[in-house]
C-alpha atoms as a PDB file:
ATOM      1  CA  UNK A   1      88.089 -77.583 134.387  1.00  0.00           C
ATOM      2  CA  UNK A   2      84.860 -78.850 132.057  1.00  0.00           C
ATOM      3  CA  UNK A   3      83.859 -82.539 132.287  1.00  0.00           C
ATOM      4  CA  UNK A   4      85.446 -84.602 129.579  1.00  0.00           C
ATOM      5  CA  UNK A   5      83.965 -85.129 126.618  1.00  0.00           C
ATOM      6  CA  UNK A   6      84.436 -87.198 123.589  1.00  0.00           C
ATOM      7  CA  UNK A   7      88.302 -87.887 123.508  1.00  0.00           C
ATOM      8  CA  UNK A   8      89.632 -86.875 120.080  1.00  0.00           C
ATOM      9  CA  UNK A   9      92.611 -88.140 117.870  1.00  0.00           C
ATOM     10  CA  UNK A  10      95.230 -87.540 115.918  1.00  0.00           C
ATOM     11  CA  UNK A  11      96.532 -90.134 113.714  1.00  0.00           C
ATOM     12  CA  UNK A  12      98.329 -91.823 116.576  1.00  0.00           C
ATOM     13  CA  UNK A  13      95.259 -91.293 118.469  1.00  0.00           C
ATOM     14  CA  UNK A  14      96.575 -88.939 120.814  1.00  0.00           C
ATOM     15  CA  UNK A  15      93.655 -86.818 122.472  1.00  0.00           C
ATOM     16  CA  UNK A  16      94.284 -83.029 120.830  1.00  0.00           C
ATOM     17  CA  UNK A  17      93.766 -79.374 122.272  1.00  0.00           C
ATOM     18  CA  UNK A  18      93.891 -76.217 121.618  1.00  0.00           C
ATOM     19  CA  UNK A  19      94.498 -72.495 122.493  1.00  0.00           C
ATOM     20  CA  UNK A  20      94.327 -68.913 121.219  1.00  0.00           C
ATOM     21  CA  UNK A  21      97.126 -66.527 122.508  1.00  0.00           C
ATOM     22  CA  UNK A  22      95.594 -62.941 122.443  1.00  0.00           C
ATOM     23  CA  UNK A  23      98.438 -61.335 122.287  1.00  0.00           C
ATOM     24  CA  UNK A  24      98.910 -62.342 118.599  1.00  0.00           C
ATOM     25  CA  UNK A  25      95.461 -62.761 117.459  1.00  0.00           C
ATOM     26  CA  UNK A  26      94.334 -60.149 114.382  1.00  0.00           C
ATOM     27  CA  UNK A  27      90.799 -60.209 115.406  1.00  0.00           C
ATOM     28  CA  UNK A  28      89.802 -61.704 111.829  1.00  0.00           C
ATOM     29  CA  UNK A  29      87.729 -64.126 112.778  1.00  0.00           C
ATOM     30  CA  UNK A  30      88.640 -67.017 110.558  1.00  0.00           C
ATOM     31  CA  UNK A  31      89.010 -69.411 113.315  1.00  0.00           C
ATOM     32  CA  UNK A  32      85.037 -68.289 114.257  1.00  0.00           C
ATOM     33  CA  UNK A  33      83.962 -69.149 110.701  1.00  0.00           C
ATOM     34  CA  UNK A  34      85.998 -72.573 110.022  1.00  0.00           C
ATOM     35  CA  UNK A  35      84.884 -73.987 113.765  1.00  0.00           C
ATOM     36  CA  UNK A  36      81.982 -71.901 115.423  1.00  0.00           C
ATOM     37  CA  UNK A  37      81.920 -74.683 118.203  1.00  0.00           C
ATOM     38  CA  UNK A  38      85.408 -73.947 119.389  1.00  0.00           C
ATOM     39  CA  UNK A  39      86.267 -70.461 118.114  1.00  0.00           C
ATOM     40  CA  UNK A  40      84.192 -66.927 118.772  1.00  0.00           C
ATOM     41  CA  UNK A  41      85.088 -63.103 118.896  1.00  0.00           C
ATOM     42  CA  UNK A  42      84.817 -61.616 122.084  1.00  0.00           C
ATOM     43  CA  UNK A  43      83.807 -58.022 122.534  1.00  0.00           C
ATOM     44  CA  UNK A  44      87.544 -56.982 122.854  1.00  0.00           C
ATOM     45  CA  UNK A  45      87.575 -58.192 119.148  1.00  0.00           C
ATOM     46  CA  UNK A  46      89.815 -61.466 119.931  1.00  0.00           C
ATOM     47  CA  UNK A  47      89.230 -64.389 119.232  1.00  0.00           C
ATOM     48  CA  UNK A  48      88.852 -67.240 121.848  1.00  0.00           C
ATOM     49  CA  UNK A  49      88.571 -70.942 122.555  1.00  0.00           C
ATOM     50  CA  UNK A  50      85.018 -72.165 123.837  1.00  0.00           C
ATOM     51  CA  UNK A  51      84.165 -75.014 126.746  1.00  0.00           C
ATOM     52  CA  UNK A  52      82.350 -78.076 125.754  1.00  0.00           C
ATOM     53  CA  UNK A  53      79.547 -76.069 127.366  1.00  0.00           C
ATOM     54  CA  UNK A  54      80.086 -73.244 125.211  1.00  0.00           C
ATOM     55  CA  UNK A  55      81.424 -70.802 128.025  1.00  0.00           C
ATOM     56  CA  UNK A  56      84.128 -68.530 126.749  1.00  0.00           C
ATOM     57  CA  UNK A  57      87.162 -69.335 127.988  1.00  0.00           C
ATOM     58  CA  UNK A  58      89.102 -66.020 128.651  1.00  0.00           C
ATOM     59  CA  UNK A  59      91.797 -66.518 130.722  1.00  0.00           C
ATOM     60  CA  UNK A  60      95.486 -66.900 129.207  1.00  0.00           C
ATOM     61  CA  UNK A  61      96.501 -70.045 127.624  1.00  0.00           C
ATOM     62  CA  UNK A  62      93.131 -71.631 128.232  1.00  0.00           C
ATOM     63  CA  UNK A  63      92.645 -74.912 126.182  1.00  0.00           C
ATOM     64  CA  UNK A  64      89.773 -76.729 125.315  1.00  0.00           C
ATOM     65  CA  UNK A  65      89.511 -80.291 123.422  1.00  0.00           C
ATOM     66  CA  UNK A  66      89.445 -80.707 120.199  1.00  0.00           C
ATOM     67  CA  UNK A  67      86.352 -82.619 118.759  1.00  0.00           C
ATOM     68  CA  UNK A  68      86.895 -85.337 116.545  1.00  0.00           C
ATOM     69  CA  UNK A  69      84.589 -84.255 113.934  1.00  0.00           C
ATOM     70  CA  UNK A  70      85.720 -80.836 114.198  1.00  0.00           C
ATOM     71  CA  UNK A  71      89.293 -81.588 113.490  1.00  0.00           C
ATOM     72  CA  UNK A  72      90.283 -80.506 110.453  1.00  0.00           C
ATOM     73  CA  UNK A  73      88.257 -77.546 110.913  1.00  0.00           C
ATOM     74  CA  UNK A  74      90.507 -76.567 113.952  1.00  0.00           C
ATOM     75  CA  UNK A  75      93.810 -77.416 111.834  1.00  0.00           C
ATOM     76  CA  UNK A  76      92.584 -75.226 109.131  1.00  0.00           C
ATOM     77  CA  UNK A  77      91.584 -72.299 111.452  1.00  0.00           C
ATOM     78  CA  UNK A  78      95.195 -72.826 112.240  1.00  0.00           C
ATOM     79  CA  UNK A  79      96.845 -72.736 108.856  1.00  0.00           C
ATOM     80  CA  UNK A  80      94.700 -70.339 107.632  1.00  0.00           C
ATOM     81  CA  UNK A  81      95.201 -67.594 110.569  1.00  0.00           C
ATOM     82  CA  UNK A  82      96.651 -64.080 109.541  1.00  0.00           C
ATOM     83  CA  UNK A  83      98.178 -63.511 113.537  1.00  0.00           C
ATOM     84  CA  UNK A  84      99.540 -67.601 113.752  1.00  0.00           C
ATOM     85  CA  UNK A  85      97.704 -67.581 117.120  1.00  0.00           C
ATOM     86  CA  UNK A  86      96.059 -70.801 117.147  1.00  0.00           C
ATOM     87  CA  UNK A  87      98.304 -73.719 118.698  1.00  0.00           C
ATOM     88  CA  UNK A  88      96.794 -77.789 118.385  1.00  0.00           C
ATOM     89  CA  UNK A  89      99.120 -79.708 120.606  1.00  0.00           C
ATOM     90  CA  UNK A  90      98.502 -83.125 122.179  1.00  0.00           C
ATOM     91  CA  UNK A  91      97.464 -83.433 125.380  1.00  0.00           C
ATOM     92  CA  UNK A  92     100.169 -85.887 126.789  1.00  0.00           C
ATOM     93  CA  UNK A  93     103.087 -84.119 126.094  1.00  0.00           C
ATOM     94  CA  UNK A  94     101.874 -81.009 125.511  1.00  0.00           C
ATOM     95  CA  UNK A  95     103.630 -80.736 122.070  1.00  0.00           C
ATOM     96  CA  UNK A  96     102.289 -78.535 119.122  1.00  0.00           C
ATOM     97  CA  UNK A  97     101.008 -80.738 116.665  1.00  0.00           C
ATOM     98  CA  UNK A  98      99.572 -78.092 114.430  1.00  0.00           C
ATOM     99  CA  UNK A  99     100.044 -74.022 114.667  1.00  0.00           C
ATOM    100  CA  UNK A 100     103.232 -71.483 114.217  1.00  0.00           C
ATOM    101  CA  UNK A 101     105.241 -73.626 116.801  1.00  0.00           C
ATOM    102  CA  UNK A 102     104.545 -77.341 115.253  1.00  0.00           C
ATOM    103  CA  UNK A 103     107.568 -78.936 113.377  1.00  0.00           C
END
């Protein structure tokens, strides 16, 4: 697990994170374009989510944090994603906040 970094919010200002599932991801690279920080192509072509440090995280269901700043960024990668891959849920209860499985 990566050292915390700066906690983000949502409106309620529950910390957010996020995660790619593979198995669904198009390879279109949207998500790399809207948030460069937390998105990037791999060689397989799919996209994944990046460490604070900017390691690739490729295991399954790997999340990183959201960053503040990058927010809306993230949420847009996520509305804007041909394969509805990307998943923002909060990190207390684990519930999707933004992505093909929010409500």
């Amino acid at each position: 697990m990566t050292a915390q970094h700066e906690v983000p919010t949502e409106g309620g200002g529950e910390a957010l994170e996020v995660w790619i599932d593979q198995d669904l991801c198009t390879g279109d690279g949207i998500c790399a374009q809207y948030a460069p920080e937390v998105f990037e192509l791999d060689i397989d072509g799919l996209a994944y989510v990046k460490s604070g440090d900017d390691e690739l995280l490729q295991e399954p269901g790997a999340t990183t944090p959201v960053p503040l700043p990058l927010l809306r960024d993230v949420v847009d990668s996520a509305k804007e994603c041909p394969g509805d891959c990307i998943h923002v849920r909060r990190v207390s209860d684990r519930v999707e906040v933004y992505g093909p499985d929010a409500e």
